[in-house]
N, C-alpha and C. Protein backbone atom coordinates (compact mmCIF):
# COMPACT_ATOMS: atom_id res chain seq x y z
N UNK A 1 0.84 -1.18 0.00
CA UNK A 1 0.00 0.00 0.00
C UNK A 1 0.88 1.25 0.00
N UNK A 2 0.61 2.22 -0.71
CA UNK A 2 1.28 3.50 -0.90
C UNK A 2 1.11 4.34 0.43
N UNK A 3 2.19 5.10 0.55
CA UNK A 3 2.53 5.87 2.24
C UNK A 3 1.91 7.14 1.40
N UNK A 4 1.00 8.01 1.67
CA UNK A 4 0.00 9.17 1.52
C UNK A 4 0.22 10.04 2.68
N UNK A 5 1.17 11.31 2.17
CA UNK A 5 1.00 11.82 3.30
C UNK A 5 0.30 13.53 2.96
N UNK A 6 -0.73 13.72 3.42
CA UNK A 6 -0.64 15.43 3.47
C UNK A 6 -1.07 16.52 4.38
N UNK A 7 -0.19 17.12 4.00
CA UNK A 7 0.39 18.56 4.67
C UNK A 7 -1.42 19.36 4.51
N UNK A 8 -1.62 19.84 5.95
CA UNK A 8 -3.10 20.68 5.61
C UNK A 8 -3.17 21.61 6.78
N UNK A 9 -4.06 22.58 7.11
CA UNK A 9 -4.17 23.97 8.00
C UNK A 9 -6.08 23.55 8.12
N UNK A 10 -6.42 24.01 8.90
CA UNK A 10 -7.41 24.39 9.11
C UNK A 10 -8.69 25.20 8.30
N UNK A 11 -9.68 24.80 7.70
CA UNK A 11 -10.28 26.04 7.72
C UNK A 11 -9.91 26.18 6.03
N UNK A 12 -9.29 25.12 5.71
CA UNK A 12 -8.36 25.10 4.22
C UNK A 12 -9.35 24.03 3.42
N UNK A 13 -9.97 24.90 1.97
CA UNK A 13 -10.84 23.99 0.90
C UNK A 13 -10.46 23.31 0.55
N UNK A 14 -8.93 24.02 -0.03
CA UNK A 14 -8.34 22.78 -0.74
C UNK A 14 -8.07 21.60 -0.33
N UNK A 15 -7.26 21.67 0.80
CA UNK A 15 -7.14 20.47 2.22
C UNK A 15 -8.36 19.52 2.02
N UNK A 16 -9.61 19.88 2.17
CA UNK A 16 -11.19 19.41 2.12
C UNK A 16 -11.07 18.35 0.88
N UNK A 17 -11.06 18.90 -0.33
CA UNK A 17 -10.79 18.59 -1.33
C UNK A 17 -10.16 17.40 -2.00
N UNK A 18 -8.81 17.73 -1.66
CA UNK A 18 -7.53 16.81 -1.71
C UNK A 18 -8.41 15.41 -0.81
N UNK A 19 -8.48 15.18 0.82
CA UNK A 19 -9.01 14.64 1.21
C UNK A 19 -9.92 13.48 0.62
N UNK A 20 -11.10 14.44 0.37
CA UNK A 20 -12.31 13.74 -0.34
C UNK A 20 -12.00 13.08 -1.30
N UNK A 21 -11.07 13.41 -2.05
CA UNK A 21 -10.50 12.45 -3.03
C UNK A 21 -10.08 11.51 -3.06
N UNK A 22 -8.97 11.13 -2.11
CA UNK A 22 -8.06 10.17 -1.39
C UNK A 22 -9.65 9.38 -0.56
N UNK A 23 -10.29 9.74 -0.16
CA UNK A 23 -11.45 9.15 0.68
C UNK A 23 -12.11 8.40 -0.16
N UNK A 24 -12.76 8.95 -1.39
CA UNK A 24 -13.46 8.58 -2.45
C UNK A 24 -12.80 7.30 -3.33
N UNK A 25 -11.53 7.45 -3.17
CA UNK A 25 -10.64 5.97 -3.62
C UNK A 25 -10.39 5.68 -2.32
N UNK A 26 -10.84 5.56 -1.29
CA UNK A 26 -10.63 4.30 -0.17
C UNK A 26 -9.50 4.66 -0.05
N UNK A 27 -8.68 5.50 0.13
CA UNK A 27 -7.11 5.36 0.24
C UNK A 27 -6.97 6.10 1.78
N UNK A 28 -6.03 5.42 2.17
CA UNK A 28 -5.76 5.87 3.63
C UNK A 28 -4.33 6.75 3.80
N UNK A 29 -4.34 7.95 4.70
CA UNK A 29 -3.39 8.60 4.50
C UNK A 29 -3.08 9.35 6.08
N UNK A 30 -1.81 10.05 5.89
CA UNK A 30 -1.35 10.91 7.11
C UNK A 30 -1.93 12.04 6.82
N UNK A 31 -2.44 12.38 8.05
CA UNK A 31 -2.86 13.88 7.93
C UNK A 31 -1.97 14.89 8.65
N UNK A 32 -0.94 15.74 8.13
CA UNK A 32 -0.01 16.33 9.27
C UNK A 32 -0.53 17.95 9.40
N UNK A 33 -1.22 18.79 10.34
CA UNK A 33 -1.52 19.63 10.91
C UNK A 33 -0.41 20.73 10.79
N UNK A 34 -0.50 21.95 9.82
CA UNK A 34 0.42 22.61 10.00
C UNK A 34 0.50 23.53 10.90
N UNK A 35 -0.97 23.99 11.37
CA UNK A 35 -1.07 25.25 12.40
C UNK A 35 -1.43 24.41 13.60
N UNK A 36 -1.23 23.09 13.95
CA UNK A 36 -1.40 22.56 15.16
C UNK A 36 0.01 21.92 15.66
N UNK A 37 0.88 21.89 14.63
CA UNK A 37 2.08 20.84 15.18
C UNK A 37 3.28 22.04 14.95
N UNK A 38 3.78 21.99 15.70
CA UNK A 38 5.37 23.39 15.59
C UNK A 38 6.06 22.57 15.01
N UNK A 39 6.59 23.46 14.02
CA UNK A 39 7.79 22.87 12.93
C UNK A 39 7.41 22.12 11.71
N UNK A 40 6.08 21.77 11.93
CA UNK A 40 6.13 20.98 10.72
C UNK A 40 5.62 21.94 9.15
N UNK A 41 4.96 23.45 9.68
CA UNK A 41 5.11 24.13 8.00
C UNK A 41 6.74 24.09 7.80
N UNK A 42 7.95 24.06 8.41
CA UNK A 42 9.05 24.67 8.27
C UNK A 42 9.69 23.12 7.27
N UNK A 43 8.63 21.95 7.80
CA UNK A 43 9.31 20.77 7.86
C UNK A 43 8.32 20.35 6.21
N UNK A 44 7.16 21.19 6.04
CA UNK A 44 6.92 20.84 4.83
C UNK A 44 7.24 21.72 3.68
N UNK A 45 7.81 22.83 4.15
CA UNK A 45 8.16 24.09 2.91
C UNK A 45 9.74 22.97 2.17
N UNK A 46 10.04 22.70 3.64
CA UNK A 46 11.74 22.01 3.33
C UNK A 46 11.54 21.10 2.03
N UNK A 47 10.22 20.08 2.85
CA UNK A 47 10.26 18.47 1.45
C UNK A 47 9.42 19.21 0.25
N UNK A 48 9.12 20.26 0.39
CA UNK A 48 8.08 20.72 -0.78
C UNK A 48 9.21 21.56 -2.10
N UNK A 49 10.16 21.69 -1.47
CA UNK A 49 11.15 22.58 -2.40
C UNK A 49 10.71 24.02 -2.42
N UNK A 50 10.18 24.31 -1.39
CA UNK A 50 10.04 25.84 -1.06
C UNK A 50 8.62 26.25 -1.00
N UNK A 51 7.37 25.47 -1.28
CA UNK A 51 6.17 25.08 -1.43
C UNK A 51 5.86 25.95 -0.12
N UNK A 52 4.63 26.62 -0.21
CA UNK A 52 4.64 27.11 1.39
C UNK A 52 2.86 27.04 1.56
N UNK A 53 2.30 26.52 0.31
CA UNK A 53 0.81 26.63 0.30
C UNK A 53 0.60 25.34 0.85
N UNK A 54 -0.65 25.19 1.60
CA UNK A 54 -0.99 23.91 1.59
C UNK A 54 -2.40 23.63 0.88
N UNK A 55 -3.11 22.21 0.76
CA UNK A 55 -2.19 21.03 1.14
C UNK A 55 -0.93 20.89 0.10
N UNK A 56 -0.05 20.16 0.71
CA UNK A 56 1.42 19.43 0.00
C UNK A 56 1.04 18.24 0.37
N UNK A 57 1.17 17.40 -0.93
CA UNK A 57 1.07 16.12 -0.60
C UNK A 57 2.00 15.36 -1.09
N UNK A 58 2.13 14.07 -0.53
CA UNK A 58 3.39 13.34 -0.76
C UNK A 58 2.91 12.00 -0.76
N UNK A 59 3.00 10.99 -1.81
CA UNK A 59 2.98 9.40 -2.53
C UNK A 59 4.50 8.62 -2.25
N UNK A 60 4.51 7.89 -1.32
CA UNK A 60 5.71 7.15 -1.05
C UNK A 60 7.25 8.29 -1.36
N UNK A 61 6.78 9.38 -0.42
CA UNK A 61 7.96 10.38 -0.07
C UNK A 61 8.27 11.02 -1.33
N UNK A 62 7.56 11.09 -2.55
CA UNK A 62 7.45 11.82 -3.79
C UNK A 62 6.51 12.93 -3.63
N UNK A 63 6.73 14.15 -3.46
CA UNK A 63 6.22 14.85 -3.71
C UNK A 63 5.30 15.30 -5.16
N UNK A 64 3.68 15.32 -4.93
CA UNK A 64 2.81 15.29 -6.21
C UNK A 64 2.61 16.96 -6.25
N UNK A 65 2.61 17.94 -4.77
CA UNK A 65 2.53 19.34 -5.31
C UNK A 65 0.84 19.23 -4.01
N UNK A 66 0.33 20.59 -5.05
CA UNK A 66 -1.03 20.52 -3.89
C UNK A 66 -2.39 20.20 -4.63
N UNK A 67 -3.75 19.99 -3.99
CA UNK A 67 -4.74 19.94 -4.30
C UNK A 67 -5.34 19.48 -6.01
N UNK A 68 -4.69 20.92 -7.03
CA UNK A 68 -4.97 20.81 -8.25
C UNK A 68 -3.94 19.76 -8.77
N UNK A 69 -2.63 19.75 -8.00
CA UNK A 69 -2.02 18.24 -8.89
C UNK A 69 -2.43 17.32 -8.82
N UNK A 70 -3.25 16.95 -7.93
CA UNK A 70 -4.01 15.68 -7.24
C UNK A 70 -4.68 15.45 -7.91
N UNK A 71 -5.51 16.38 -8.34
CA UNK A 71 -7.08 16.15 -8.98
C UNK A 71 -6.44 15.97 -11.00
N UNK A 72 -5.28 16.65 -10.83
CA UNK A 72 -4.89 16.51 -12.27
C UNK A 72 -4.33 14.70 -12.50
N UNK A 73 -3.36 14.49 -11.94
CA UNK A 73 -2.89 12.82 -11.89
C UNK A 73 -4.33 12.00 -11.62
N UNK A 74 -5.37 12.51 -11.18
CA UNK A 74 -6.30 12.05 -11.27
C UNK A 74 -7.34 11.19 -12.68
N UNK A 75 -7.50 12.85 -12.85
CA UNK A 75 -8.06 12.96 -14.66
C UNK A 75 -6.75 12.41 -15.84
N UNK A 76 -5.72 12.40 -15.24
CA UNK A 76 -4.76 11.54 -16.52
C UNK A 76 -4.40 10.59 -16.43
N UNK A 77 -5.37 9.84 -15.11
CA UNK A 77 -5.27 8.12 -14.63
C UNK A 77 -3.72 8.09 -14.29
N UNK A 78 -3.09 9.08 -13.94
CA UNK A 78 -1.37 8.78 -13.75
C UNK A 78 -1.75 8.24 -11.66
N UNK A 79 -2.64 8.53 -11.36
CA UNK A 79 -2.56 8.70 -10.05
C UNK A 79 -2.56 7.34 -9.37
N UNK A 80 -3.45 6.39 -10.21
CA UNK A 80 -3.03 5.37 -9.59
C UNK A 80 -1.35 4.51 -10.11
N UNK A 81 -1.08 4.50 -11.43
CA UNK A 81 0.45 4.36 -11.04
C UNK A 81 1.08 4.67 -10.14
N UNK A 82 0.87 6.39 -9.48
CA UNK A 82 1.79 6.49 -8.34
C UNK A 82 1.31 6.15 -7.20
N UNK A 83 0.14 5.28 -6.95
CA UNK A 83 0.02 4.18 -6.15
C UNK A 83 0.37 3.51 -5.63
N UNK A 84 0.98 2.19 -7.02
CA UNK A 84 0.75 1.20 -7.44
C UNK A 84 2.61 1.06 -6.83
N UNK A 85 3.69 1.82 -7.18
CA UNK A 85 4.88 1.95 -7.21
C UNK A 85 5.30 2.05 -6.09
């Protein structure tokens, strides 16, 4: 099973979004709290390559980007390859 991890804030659509998606394929994931956990925006700008929006999400420690990349690897069926890998 693929390690799903994403980066989200509160109060955040996109976060919502991203989510529902990953939910909607049954897929199970980390949810890491940026305005609840200290250090970890500092700790996701780092793996994001300077990324400072959230959500940031990450497929077996590959960074996919936020929300609209999700939904894009989606619509180009690439998303479950990076599943599957």
């Amino acid at each position: 099973m693929a390690k799903i991890e994403i980066y989200t804030s509160r109060l955040c659509g996109f976060c919502a979004r991203a989510k529902f998606l990953l939910e909607q394929k049954g897929l199970e994931y980390e949810e890491i709290d940026v305005d609840g956990t200290p250090g970890q925006k500092e700790l996701m700008v780092d793996r994001a390559k300077g990324a400072q929006t959230v959500p940031q999400i990450f497929i077996n420690d590959v960074h996919i980007g936020g929300c609209d990349d999700l939904y894009s690897l989606e619509a180009e069926k690439q998303l479950e390859t990076l599943l599957e890998s």
